[in-house]
N, C-alpha and C. Protein backbone atom coordinates (compact mmCIF):
# COMPACT_ATOMS: atom_id res chain seq x y z
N UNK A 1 10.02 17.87 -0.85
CA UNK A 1 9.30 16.61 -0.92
C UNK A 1 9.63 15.92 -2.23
N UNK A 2 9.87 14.61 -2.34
CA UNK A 2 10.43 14.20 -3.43
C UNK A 2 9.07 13.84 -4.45
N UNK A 3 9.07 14.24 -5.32
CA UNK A 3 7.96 14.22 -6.27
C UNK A 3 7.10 12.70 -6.33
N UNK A 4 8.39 11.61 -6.57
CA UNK A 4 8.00 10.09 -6.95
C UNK A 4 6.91 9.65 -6.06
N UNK A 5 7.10 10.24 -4.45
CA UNK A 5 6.25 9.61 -3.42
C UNK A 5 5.15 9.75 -4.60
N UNK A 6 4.23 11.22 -4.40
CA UNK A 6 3.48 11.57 -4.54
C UNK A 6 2.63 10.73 -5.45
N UNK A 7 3.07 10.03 -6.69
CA UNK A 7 2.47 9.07 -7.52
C UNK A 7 2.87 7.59 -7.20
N UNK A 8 3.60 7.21 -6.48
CA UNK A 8 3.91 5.80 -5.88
C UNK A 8 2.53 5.06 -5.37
N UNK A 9 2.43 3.84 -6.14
CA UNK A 9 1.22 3.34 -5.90
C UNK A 9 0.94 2.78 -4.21
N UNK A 10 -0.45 2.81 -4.25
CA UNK A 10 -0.56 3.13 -2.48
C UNK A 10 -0.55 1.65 -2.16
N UNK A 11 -0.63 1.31 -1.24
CA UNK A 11 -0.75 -0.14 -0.42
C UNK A 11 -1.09 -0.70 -0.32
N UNK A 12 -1.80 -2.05 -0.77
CA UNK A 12 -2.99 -2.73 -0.85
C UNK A 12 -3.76 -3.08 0.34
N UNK A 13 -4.56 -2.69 0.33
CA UNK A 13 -5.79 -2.76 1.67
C UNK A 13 -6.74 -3.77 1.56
N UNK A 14 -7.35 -4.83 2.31
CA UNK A 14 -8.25 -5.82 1.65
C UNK A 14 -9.19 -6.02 3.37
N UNK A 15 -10.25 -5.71 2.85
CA UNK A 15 -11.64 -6.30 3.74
C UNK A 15 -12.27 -7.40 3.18
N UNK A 16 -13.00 -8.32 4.11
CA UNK A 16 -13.31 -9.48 3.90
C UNK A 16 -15.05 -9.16 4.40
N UNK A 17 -16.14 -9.50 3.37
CA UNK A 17 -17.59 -9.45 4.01
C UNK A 17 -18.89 -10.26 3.63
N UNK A 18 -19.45 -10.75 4.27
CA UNK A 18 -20.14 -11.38 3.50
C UNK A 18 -21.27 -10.82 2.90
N UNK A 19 -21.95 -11.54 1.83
CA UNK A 19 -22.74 -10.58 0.72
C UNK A 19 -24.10 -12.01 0.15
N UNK A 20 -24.54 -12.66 0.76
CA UNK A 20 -24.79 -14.09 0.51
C UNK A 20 -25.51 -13.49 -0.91
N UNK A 21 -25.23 -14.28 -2.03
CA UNK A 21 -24.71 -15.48 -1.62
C UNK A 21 -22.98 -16.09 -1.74
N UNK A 22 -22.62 -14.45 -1.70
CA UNK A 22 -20.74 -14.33 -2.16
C UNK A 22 -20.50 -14.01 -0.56
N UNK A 23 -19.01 -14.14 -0.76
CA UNK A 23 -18.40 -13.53 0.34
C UNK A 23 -17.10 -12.34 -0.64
N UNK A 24 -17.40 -10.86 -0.50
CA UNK A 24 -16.66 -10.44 -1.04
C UNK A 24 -15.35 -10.20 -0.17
N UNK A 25 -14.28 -9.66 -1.65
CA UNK A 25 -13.24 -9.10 -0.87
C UNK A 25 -13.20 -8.00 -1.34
N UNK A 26 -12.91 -6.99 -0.32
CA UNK A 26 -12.91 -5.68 -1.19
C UNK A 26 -11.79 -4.81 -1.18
N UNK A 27 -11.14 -4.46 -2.10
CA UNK A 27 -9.76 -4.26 -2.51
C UNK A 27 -9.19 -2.78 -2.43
N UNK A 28 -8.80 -2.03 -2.26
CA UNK A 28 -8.11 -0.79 -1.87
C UNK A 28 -6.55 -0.71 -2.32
N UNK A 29 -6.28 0.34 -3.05
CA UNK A 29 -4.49 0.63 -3.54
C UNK A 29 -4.30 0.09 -4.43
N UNK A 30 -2.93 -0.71 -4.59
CA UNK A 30 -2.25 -1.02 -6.29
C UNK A 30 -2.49 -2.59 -5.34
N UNK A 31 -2.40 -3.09 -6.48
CA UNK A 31 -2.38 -4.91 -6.37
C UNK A 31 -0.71 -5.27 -7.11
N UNK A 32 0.38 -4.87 -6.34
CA UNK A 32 1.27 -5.41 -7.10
C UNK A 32 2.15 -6.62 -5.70
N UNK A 33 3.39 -7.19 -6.31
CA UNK A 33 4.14 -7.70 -5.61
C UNK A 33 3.95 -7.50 -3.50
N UNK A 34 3.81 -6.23 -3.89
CA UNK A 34 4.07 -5.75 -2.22
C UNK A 34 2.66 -5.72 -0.98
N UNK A 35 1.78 -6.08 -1.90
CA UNK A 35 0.39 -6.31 -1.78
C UNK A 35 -0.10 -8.14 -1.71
N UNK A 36 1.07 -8.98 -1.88
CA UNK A 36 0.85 -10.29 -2.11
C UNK A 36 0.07 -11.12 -0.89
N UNK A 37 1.00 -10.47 0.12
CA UNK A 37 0.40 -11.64 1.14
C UNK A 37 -0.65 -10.78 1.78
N UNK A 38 -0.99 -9.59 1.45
CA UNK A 38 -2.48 -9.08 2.46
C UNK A 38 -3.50 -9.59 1.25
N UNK A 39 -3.28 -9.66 -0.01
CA UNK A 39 -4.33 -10.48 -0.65
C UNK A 39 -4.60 -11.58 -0.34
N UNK A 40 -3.66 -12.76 -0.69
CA UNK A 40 -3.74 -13.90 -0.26
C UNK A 40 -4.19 -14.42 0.66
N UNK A 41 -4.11 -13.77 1.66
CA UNK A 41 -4.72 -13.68 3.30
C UNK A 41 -6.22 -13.25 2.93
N UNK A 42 -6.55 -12.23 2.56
CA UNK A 42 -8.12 -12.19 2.45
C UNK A 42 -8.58 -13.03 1.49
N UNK A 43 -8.09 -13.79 0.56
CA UNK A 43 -8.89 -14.32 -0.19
C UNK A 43 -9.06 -15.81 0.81
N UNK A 44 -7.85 -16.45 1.68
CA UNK A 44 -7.77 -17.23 2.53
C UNK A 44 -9.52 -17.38 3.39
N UNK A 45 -9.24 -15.56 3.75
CA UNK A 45 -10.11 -15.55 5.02
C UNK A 45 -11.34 -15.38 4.28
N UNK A 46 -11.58 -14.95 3.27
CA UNK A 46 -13.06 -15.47 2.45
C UNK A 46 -13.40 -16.91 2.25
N UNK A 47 -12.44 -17.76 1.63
CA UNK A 47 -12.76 -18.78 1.47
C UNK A 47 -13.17 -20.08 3.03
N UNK A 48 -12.58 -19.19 4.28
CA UNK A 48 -12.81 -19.82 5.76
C UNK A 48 -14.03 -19.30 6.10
N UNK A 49 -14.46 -18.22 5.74
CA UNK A 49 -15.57 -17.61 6.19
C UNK A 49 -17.06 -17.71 5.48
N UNK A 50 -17.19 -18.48 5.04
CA UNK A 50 -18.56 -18.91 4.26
C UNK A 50 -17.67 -20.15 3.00
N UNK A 51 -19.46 -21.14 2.64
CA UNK A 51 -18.67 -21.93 1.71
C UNK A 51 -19.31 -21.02 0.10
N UNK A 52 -19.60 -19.73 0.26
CA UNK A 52 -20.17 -19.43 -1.26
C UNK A 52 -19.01 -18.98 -2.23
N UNK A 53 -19.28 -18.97 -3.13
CA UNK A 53 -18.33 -18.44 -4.04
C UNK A 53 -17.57 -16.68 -3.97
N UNK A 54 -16.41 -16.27 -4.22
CA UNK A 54 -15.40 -15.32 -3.72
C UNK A 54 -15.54 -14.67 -5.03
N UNK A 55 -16.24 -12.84 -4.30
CA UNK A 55 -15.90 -12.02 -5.54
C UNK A 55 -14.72 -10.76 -4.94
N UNK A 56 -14.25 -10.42 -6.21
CA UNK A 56 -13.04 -9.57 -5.74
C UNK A 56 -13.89 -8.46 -6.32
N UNK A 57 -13.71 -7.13 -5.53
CA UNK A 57 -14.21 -6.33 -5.67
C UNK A 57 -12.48 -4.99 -5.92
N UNK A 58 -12.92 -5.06 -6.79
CA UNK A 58 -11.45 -4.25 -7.35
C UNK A 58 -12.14 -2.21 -7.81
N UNK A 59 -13.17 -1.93 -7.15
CA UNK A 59 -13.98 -0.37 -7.23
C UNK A 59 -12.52 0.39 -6.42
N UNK A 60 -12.04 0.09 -5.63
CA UNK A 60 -10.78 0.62 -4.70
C UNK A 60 -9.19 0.64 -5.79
N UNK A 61 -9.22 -0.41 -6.55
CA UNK A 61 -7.44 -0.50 -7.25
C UNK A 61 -7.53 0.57 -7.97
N UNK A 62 -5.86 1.40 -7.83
CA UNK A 62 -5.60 2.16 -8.51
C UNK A 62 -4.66 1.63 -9.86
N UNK A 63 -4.09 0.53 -9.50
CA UNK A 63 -3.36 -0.14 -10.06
C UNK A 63 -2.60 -1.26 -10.18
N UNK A 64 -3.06 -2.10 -10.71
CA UNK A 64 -2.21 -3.75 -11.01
C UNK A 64 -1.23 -3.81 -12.68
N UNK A 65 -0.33 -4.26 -11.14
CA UNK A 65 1.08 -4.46 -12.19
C UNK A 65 0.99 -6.01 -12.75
N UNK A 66 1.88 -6.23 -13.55
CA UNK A 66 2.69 -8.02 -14.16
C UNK A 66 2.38 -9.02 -12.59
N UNK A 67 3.35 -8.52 -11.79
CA UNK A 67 3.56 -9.23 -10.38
C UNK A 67 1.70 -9.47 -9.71
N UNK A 68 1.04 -7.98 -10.15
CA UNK A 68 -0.26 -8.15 -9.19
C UNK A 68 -1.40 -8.90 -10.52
N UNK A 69 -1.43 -9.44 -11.68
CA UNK A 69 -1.52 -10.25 -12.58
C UNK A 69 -1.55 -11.80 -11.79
N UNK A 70 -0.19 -12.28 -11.61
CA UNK A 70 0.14 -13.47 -10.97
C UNK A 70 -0.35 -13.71 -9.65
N UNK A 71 -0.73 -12.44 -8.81
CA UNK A 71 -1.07 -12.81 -7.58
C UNK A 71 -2.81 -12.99 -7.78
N UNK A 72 -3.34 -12.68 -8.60
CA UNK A 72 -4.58 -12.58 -8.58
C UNK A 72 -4.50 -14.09 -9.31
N UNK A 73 -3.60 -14.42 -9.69
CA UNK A 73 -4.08 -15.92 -10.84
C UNK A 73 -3.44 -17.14 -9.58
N UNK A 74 -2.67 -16.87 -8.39
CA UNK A 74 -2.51 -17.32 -7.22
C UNK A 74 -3.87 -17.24 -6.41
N UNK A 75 -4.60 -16.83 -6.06
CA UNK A 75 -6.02 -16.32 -5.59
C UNK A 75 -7.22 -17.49 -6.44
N UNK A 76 -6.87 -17.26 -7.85
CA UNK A 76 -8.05 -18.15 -8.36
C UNK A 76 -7.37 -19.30 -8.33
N UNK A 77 -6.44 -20.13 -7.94
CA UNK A 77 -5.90 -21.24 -7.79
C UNK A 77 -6.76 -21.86 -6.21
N UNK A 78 -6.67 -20.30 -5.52
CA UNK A 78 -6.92 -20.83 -4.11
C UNK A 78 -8.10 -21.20 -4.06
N UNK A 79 -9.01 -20.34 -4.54
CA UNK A 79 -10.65 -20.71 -4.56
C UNK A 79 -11.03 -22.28 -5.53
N UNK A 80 -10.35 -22.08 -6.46
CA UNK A 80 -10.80 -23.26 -7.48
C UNK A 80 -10.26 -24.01 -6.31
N UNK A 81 -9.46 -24.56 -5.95
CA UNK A 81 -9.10 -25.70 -4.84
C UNK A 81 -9.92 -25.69 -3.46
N UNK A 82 -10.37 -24.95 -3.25
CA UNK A 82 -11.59 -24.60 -2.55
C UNK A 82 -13.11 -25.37 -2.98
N UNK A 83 -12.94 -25.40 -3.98
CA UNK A 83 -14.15 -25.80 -4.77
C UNK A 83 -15.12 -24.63 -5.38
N UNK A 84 -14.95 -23.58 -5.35
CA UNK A 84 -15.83 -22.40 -5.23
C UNK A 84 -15.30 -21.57 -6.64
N UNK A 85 -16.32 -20.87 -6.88
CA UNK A 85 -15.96 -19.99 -8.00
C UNK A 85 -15.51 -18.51 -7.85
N UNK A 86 -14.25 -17.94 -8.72
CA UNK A 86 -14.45 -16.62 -8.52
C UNK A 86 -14.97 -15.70 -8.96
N UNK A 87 -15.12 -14.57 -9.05
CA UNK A 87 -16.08 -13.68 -9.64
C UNK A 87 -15.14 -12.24 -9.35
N UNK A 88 -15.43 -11.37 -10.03
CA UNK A 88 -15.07 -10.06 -10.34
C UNK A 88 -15.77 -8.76 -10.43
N UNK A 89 -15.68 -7.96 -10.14
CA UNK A 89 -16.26 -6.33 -10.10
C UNK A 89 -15.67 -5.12 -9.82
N UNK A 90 -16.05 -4.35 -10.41
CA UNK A 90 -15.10 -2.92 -10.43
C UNK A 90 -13.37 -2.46 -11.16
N UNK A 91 -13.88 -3.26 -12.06
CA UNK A 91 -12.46 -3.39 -13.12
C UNK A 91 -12.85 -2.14 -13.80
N UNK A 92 -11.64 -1.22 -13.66
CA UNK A 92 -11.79 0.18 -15.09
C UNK A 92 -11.77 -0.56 -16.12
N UNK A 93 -12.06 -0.10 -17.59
CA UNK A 93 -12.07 -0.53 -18.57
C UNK A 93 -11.32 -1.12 -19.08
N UNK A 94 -9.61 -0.47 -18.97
CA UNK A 94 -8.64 -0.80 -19.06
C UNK A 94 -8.19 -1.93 -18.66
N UNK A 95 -8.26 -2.48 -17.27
CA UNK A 95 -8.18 -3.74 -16.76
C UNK A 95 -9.20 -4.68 -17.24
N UNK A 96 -10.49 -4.40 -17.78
CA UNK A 96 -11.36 -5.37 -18.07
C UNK A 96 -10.49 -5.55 -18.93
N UNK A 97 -10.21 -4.92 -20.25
CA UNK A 97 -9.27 -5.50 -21.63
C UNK A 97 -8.18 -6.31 -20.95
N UNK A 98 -7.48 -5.99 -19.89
CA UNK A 98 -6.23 -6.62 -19.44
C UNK A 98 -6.80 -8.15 -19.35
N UNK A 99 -7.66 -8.01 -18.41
CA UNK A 99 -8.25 -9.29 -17.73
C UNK A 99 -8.36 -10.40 -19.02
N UNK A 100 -9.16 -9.63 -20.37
CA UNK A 100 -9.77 -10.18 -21.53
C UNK A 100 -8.32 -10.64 -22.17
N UNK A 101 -7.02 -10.02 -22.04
CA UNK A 101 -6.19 -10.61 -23.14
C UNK A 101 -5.70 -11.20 -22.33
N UNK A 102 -5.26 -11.68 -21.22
CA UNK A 102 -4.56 -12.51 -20.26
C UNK A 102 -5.81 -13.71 -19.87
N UNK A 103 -6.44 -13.83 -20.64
CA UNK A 103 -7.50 -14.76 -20.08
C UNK A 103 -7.88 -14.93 -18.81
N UNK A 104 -7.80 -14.14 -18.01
CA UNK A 104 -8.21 -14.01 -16.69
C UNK A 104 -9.66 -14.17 -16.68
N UNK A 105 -10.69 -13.40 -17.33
CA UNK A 105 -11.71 -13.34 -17.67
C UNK A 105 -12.59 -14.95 -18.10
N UNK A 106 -11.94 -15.66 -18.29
CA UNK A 106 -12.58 -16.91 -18.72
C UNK A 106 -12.63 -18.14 -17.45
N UNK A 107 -12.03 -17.61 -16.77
CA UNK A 107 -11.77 -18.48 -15.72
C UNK A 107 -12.14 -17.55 -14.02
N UNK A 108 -12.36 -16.38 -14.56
CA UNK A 108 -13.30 -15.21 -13.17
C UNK A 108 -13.94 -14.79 -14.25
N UNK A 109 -15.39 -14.75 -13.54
CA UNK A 109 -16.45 -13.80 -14.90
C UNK A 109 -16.35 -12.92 -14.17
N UNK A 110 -16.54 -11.86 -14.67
CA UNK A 110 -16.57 -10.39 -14.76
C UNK A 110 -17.64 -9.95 -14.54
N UNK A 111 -18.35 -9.16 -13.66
CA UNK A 111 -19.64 -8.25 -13.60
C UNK A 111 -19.09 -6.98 -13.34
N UNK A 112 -20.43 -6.32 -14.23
CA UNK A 112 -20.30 -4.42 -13.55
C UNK A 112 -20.78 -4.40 -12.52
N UNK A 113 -21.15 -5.05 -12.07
CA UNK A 113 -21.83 -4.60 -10.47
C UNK A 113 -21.58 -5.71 -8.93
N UNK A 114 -21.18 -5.29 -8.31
CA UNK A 114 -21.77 -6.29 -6.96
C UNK A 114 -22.98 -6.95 -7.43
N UNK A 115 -23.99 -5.83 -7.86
CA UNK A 115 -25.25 -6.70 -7.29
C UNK A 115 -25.82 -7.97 -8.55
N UNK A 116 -24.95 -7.60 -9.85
CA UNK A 116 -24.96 -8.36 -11.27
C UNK A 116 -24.17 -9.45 -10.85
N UNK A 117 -23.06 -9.33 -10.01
CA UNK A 117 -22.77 -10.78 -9.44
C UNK A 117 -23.09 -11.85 -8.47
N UNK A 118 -24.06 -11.09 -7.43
CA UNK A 118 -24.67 -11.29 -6.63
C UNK A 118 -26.10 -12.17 -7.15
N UNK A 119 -26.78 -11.52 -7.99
CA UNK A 119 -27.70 -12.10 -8.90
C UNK A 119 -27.61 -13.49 -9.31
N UNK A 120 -26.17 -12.92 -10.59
CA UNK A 120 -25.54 -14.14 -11.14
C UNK A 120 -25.67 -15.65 -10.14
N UNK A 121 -24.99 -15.07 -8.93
CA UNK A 121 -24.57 -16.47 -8.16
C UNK A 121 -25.73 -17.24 -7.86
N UNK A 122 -26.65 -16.53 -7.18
CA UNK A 122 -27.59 -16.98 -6.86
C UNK A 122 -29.01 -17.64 -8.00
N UNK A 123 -28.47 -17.46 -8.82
CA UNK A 123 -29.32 -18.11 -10.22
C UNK A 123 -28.09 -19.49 -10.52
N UNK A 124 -27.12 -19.70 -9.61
CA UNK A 124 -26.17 -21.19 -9.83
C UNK A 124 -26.14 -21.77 -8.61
């Protein structure tokens, strides 16, 4: 068995649900390049499926690359043109800092929790 499989990041998986007053997406595997259009597509089918604001629920990523960076800043393009806000949850620590030096973070707020964003929304 060739070793590389074994750590090769897994596939990006994305469910779409609603959570009023969000509609989450909830994220599974690496978020890189090869993961582009099953994101894009759920963030699509969030933003068709209720008019509330889109949280990404990232408790599932094992890992986002450079490429899965850009696709997530493709995503908040889609919602802001939407009119709607995005929102964030389940970032390891590591990615919160990522998020924080790529300014991702200023333009998706960040919660530790579903339900801290869930809150959030519903107090806007």
């Amino acid at each position: 068995m060739n070793s590389a499989a074994s750590v090769a990041p897994q596939d990006l998986q994305a469910s779409v649900r609603e959570a009023p007053p969000l509609v989450v997406v909830d994220l599974v595997g690496s978020v890189t390049a090869l993961g582009e259009s099953t994101f894009l597509n759920a963030v699509g089918s969030a933003i068709d499926k209720t008019a509330g604001d889109v949280l990404l629920n990232f408790t599932g990523v094992d890992y986002i690359n450079s490429a899965g960076i850009g696709i997530i800043l493709d995503g908040l393009a889609q919602v802001r043109e939407a009119g709607r806000r995005l929102l964030v949850t389940g970032l390891t620590p590591h990615y919160r800092k990522v998020f924080s030096m790529m300014g991702l973070s200023q333009h998706a707020q960040v919660f530790e929790t579903e339900a801290a964003a869930r809150q959030a929304a519903a107090q806007n």
